[in-house]
Protein backbone atom coordinates (compact mmCIF):
# COMPACT_ATOMS: atom_id res chain seq x y z
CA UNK A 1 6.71 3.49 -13.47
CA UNK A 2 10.22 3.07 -11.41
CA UNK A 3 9.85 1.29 -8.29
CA UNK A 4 11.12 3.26 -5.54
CA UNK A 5 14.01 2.59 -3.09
CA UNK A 6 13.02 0.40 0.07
CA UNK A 7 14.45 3.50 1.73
CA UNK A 8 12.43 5.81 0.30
CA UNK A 9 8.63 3.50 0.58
CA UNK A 10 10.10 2.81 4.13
CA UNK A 11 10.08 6.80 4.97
CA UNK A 12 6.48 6.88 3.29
CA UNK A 13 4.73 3.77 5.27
CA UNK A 14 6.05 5.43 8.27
CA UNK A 15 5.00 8.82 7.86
CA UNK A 16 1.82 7.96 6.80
CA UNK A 17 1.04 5.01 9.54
CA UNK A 18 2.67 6.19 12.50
CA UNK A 19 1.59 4.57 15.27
CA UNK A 20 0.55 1.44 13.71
CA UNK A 21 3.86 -0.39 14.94
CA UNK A 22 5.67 -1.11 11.64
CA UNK A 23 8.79 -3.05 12.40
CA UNK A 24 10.41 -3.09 9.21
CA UNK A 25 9.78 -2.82 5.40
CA UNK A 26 11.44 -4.91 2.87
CA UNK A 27 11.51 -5.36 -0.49
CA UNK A 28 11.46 -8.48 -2.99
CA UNK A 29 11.40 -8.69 -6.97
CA UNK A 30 8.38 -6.43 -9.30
CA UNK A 31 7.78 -3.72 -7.03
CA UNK A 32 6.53 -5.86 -3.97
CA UNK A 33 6.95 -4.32 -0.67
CA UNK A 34 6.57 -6.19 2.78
CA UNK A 35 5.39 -4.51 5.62
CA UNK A 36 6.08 -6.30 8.73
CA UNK A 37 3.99 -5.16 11.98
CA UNK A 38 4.27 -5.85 15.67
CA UNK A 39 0.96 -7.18 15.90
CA UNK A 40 -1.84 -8.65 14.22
CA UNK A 41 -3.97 -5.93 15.25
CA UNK A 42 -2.12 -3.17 13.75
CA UNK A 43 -2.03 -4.76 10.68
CA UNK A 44 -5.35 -5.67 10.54
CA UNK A 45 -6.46 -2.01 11.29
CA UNK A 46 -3.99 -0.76 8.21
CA UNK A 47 -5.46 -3.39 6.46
CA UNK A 48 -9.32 -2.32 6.95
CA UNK A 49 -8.49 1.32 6.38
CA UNK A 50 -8.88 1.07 2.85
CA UNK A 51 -6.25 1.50 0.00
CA UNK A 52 -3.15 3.23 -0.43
CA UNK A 53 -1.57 6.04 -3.26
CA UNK A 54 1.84 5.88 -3.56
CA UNK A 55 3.86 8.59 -6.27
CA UNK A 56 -0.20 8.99 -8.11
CA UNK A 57 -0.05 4.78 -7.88
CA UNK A 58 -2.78 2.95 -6.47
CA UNK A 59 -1.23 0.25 -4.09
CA UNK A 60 -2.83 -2.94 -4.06
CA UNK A 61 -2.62 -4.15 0.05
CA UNK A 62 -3.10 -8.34 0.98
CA UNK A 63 -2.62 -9.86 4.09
CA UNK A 64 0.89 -11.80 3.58
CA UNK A 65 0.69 -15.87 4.39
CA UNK A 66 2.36 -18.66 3.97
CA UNK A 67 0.28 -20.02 1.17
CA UNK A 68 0.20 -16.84 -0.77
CA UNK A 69 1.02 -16.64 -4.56
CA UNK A 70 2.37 -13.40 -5.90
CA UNK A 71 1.50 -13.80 -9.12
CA UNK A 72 -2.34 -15.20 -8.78
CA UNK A 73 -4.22 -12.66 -6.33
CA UNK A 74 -7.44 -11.72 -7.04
CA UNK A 75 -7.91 -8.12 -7.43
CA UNK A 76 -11.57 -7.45 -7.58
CA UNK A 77 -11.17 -3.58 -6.80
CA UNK A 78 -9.00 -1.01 -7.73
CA UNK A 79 -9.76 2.08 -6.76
CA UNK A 80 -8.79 5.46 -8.92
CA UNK A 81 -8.38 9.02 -8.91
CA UNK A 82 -9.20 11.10 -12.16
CA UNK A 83 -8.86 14.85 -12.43
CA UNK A 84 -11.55 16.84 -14.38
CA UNK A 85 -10.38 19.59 -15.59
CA UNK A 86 -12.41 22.67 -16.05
CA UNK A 87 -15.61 21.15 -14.25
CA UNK A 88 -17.28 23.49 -12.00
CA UNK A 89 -16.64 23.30 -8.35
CA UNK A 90 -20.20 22.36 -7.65
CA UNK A 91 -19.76 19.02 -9.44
């Protein structure tokens, strides 16, 4: 799909962490977004609470280093969201 405008994942991050101390979000080439925090601990904590949707895209979260290579992370989990149509609500 079309990568959104820093602007407009900037707006979203916020909304949807406020209070978590984001200090700025940037962008850089394929769709990678950096989220810079205030402190380890509120990263950690956005971090540990699990993934992220964006625009009915899961958002694959890592812990940015030094030593980390964009295009050889390990994903081992990717978590989805399927609609069943006509299943009864008790399923």
């Amino acid at each position: 799909g079309a990568n959104p405008s820093v602007n407009v994942f900037s707006g979203y991050v916020h909304r949807i962490w406020k209070g978590y101390g984001i200090d700025k979000v940037t962008i850089q080439d394929n769709g990678l977004y950096l989220v810079h925090f205030k402190s380890k601990e509120q990263q950690q904590s956005v971090l540990n609470n699990g993934h992220l949707i964006f625009d009915n895209k899961t958002m694959i979260m890592h812990e940015w280093n030094d030593d980390t290579e964009i295009n050889k992370m390990d994903v081992k989990h990717i978590p989805l969201w399927i609609k069943l149509t006509k299943l009864d609500i008790k399923y």
